[in-house]
PDB file of N, CA and C in Angstrom:
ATOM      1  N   UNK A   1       0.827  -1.197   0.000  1.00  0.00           N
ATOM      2  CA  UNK A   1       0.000   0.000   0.000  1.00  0.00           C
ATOM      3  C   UNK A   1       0.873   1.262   0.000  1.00  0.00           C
ATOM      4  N   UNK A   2       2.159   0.954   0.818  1.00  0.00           N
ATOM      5  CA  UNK A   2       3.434   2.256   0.474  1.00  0.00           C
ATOM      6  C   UNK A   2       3.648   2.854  -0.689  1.00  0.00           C
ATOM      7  N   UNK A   3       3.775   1.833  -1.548  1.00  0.00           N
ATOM      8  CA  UNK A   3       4.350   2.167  -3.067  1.00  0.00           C
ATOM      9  C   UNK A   3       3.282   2.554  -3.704  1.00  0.00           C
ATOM     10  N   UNK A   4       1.926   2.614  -3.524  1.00  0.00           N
ATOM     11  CA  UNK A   4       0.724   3.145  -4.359  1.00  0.00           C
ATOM     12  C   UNK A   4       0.843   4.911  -4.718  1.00  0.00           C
ATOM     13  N   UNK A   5       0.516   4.954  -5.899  1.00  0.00           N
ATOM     14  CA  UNK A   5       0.868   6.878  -6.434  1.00  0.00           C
ATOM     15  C   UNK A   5      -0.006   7.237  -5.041  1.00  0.00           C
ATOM     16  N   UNK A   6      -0.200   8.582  -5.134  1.00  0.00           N
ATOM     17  CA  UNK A   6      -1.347   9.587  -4.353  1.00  0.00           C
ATOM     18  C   UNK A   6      -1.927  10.260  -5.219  1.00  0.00           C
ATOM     19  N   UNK A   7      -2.789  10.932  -5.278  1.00  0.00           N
ATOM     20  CA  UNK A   7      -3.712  11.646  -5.931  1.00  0.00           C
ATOM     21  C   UNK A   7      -4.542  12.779  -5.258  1.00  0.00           C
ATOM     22  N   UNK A   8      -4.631  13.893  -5.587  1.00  0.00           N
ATOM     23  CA  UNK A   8      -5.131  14.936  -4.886  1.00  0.00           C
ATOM     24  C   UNK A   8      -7.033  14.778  -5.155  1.00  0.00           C
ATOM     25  N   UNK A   9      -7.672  15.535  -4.266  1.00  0.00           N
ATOM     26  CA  UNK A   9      -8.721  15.379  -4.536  1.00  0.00           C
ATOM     27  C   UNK A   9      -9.339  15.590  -5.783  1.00  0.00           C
ATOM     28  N   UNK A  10      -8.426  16.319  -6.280  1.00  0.00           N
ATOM     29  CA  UNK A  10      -8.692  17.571  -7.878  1.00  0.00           C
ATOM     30  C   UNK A  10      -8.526  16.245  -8.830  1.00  0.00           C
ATOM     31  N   UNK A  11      -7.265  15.681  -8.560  1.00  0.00           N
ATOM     32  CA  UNK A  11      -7.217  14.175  -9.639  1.00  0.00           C
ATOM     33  C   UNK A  11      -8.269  13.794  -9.740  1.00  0.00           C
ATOM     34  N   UNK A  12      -8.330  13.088  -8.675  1.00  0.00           N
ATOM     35  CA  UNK A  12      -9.467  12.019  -8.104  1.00  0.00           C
ATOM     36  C   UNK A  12     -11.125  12.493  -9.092  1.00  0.00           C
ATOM     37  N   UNK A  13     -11.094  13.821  -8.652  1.00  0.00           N
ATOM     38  CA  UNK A  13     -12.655  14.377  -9.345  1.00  0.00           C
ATOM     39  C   UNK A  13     -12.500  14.196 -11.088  1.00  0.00           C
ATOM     40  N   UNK A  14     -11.447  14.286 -11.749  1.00  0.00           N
ATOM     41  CA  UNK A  14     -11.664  13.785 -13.106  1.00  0.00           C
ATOM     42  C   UNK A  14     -11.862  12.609 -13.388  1.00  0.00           C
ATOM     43  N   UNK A  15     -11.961  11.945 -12.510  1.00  0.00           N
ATOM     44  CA  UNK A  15     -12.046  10.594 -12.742  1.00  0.00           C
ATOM     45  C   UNK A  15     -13.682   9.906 -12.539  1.00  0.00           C
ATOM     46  N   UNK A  16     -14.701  10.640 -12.894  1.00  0.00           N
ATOM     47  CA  UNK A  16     -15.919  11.050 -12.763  1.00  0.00           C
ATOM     48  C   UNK A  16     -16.735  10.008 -13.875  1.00  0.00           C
ATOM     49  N   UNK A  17     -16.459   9.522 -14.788  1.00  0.00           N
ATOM     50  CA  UNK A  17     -17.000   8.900 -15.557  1.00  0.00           C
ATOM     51  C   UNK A  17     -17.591   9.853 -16.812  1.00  0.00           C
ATOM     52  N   UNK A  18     -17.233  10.968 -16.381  1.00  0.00           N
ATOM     53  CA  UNK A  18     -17.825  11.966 -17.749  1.00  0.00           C
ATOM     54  C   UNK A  18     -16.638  12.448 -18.274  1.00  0.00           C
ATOM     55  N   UNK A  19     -15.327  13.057 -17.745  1.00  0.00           N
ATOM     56  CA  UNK A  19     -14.134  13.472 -18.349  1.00  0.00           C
ATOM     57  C   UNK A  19     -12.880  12.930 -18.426  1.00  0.00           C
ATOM     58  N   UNK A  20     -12.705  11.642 -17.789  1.00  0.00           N
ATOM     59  CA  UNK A  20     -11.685  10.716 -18.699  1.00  0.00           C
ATOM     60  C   UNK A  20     -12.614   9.095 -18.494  1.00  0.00           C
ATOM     61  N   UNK A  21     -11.542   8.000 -19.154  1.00  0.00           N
ATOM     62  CA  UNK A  21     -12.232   7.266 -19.079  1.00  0.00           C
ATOM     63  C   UNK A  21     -12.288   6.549 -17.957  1.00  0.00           C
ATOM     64  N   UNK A  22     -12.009   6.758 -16.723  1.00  0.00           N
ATOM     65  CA  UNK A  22     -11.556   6.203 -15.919  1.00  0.00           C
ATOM     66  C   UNK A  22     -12.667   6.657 -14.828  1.00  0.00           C
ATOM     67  N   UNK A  23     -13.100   5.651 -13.954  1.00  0.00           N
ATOM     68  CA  UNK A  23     -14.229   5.997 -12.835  1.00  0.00           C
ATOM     69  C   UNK A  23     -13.583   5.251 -11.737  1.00  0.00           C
ATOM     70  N   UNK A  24     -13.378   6.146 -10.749  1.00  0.00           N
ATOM     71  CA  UNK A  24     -12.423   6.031  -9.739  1.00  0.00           C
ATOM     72  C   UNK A  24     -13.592   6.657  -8.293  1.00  0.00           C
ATOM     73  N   UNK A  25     -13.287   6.143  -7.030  1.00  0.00           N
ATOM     74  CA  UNK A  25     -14.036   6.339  -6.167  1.00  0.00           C
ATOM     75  C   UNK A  25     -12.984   6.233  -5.329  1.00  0.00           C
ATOM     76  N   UNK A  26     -13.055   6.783  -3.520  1.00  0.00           N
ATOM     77  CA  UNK A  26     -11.843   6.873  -2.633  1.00  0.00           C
ATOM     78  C   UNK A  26     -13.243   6.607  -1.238  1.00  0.00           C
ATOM     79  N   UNK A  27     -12.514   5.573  -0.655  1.00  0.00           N
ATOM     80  CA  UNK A  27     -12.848   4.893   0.974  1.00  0.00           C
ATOM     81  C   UNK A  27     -11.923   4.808   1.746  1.00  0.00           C
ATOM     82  N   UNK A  28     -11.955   5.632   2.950  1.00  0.00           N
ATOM     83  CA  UNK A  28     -10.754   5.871   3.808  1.00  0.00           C
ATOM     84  C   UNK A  28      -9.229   5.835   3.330  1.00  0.00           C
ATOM     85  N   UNK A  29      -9.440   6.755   2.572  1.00  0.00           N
ATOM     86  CA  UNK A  29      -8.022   7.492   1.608  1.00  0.00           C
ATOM     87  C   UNK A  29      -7.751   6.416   0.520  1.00  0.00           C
ATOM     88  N   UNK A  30      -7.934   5.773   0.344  1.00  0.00           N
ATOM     89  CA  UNK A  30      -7.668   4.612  -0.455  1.00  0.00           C
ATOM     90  C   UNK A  30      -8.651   4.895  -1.714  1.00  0.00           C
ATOM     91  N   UNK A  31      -7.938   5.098  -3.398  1.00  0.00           N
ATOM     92  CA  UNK A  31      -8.842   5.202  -4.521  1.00  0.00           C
ATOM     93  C   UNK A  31      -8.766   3.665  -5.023  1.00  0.00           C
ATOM     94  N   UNK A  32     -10.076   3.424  -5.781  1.00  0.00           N
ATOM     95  CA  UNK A  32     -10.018   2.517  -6.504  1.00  0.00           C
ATOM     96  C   UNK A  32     -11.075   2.263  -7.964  1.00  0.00           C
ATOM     97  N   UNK A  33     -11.031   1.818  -8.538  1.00  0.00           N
ATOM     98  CA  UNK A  33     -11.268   1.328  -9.909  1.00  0.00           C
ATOM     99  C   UNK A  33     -12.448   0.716  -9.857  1.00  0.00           C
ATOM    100  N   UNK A  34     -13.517   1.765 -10.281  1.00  0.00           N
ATOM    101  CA  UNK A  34     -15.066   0.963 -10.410  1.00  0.00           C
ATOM    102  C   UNK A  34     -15.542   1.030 -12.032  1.00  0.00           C
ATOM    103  N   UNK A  35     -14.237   1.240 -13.144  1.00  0.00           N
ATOM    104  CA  UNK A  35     -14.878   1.508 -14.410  1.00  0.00           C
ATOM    105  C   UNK A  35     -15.466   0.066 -14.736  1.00  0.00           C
ATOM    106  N   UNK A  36     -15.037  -1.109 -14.823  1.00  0.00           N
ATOM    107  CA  UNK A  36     -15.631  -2.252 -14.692  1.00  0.00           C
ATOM    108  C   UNK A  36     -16.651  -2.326 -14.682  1.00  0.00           C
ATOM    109  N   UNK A  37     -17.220  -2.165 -13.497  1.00  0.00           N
ATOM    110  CA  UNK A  37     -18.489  -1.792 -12.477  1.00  0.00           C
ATOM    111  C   UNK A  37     -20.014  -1.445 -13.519  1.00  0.00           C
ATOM    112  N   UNK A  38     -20.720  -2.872 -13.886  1.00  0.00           N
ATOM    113  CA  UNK A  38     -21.673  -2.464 -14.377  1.00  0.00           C
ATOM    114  C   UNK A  38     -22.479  -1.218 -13.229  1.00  0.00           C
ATOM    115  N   UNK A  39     -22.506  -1.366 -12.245  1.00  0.00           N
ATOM    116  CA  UNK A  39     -23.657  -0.407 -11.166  1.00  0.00           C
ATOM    117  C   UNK A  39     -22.543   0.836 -11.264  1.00  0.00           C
ATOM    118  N   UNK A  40     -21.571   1.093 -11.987  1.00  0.00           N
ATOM    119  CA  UNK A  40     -21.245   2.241 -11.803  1.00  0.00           C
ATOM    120  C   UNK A  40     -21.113   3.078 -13.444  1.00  0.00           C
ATOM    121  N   UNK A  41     -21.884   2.859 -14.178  1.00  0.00           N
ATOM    122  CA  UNK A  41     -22.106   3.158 -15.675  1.00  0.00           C
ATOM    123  C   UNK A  41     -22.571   5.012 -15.432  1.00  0.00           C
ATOM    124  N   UNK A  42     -21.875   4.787 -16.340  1.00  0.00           N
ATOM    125  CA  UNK A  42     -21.640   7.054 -16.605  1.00  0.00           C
ATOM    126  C   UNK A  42     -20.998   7.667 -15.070  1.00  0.00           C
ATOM    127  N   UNK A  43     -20.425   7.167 -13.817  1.00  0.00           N
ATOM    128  CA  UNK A  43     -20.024   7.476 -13.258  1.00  0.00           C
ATOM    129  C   UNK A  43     -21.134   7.998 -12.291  1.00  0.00           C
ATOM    130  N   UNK A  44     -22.193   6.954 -11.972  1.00  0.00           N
ATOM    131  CA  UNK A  44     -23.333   7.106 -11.105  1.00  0.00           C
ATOM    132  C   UNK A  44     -23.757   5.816 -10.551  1.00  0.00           C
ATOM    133  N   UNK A  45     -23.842   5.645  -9.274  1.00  0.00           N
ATOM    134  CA  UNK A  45     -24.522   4.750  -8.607  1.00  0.00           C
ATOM    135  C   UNK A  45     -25.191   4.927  -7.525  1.00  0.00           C
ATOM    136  N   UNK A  46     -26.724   4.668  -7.741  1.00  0.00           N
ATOM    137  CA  UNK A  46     -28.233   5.224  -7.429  1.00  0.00           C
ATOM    138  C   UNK A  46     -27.878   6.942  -7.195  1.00  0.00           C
ATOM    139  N   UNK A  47     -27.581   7.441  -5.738  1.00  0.00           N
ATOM    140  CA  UNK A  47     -27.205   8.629  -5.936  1.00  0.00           C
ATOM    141  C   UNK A  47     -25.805   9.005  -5.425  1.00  0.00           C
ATOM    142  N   UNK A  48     -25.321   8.346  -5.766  1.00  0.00           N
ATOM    143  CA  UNK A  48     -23.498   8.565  -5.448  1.00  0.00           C
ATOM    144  C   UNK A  48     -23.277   8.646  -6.784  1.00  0.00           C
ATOM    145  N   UNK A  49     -22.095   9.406  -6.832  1.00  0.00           N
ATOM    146  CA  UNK A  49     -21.054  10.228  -7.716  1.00  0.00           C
ATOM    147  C   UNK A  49     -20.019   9.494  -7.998  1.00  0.00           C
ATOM    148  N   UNK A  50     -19.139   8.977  -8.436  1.00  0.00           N
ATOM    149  CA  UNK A  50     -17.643   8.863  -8.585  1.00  0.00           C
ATOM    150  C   UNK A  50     -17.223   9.821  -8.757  1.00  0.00           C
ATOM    151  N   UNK A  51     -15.203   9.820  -8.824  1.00  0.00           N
ATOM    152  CA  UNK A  51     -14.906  10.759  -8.107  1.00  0.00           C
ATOM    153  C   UNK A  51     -14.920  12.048  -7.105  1.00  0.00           C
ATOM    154  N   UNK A  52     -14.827  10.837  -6.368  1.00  0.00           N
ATOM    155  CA  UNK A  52     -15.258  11.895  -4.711  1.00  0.00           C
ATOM    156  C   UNK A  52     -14.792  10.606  -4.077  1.00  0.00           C
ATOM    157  N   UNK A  53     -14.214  11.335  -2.723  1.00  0.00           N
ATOM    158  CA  UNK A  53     -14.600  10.484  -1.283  1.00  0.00           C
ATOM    159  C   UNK A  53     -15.690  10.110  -1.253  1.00  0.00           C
ATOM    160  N   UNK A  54     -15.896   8.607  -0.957  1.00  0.00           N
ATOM    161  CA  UNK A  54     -17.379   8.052  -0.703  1.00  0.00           C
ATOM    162  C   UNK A  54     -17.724   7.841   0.712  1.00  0.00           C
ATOM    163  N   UNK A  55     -16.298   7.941   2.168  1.00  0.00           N
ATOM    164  CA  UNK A  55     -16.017   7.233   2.779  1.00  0.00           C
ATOM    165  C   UNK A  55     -17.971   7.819   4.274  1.00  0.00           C
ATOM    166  N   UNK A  56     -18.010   8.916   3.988  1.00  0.00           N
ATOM    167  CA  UNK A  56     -18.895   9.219   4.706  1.00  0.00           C
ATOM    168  C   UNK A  56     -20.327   8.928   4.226  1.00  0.00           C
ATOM    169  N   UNK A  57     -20.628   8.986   2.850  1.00  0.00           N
ATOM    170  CA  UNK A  57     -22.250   8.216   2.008  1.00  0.00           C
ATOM    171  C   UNK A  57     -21.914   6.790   2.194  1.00  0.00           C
ATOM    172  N   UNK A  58     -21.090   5.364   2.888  1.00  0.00           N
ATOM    173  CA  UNK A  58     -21.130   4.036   2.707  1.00  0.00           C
ATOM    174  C   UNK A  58     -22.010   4.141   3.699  1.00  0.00           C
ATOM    175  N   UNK A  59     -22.301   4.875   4.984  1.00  0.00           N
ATOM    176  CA  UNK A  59     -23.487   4.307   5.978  1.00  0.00           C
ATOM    177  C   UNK A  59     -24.143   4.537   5.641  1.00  0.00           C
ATOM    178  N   UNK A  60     -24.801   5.113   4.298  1.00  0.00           N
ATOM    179  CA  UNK A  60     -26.438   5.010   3.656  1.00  0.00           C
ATOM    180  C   UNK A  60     -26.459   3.880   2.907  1.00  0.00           C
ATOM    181  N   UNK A  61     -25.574   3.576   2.622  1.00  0.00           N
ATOM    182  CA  UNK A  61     -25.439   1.826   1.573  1.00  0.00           C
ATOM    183  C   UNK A  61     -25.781   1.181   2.381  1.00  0.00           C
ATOM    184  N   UNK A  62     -26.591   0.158   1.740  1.00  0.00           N
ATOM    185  CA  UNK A  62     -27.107  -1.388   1.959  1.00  0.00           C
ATOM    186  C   UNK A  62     -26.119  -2.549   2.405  1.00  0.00           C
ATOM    187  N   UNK A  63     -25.099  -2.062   2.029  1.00  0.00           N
ATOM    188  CA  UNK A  63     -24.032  -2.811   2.092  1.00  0.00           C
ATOM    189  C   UNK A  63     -22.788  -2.591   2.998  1.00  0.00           C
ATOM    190  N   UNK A  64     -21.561  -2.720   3.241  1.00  0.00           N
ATOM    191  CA  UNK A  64     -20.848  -2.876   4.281  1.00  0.00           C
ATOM    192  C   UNK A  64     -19.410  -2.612   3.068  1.00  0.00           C
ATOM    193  N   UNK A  65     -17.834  -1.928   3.467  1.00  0.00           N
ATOM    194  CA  UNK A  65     -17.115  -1.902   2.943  1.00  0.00           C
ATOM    195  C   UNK A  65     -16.702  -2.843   1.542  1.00  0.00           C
ATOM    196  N   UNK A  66     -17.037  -4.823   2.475  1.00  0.00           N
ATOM    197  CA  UNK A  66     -16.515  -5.495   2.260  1.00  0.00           C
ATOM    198  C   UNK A  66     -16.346  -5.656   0.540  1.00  0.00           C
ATOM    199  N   UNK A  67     -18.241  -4.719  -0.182  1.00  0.00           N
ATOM    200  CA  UNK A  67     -17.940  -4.584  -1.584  1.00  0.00           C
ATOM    201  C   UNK A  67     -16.255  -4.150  -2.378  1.00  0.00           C
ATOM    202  N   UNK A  68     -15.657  -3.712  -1.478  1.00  0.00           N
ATOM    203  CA  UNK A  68     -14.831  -3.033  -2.293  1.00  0.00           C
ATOM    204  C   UNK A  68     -13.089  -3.742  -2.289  1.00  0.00           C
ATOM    205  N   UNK A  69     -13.442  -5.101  -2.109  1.00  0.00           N
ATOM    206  CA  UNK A  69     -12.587  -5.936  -1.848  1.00  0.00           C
ATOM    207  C   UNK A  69     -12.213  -6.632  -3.388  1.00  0.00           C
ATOM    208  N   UNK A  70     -12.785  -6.353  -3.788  1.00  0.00           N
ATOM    209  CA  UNK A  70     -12.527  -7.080  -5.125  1.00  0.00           C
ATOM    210  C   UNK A  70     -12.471  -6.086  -6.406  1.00  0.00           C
ATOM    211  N   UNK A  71     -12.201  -4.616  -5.782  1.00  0.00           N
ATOM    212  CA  UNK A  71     -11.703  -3.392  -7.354  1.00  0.00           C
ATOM    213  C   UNK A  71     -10.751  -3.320  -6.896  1.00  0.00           C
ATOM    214  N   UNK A  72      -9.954  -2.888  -8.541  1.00  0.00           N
ATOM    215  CA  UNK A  72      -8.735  -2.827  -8.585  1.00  0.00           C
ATOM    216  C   UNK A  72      -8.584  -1.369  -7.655  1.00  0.00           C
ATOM    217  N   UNK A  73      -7.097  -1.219  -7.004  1.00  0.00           N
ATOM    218  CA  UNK A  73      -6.796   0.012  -5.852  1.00  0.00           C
ATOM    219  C   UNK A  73      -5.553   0.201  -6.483  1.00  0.00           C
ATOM    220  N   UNK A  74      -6.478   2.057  -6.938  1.00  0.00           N
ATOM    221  CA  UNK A  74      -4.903   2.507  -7.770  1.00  0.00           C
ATOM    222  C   UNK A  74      -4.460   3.229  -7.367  1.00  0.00           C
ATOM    223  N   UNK A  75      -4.447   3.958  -6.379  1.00  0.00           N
ATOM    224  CA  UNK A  75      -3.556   5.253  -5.574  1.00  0.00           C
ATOM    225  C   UNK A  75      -3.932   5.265  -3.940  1.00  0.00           C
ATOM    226  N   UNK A  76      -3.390   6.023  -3.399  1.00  0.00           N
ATOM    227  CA  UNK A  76      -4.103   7.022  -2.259  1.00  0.00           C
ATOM    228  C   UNK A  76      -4.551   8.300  -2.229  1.00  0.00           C
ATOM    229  N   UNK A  77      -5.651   8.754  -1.559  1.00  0.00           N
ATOM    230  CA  UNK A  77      -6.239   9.694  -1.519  1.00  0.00           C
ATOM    231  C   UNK A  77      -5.166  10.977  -0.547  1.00  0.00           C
ATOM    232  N   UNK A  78      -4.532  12.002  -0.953  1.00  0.00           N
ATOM    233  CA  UNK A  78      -3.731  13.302  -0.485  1.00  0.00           C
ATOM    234  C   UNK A  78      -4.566  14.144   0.217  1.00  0.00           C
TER     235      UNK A  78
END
């Protein structure tokens, strides 16, 4: 996890699913790779955003971190 780039929040927000191709999301500083991600198509899932910190909207999810065990993790969040 040392050797992972960093990325400023400003990165992180192009990574939106509308201005590159890349849809990137960040959970307790940690970014990772939801372009894959059929539920994350145009850089929307139900009403979450990509690029952004998600780490404070996961206690409205249905779900528990553990989803995010299986995207690829390409930086840290600066």
């Amino acid at each position: 996890m040392d050797q992972l780039p960093t990325y400023t929040k400003s990165q992180l927000a192009l990574r939106n699913g509308q201005d590159k191709p890349e849809v990137w999301i960040a959970y307790k500083g940690v970014i990772y790779d939801v372009s894959r991600s059929r539920l994350w198509r145009n850089g929307k899932h139900y009403e979450h955003w990509a690029g952004q910190d998600l780490t404070a909207e996961l206690g409205d999810a249905p779900h528990d971190e553990w989803v995010l065990q299986n995207l690829d993790v390409v930086g840290k969040l600066f």
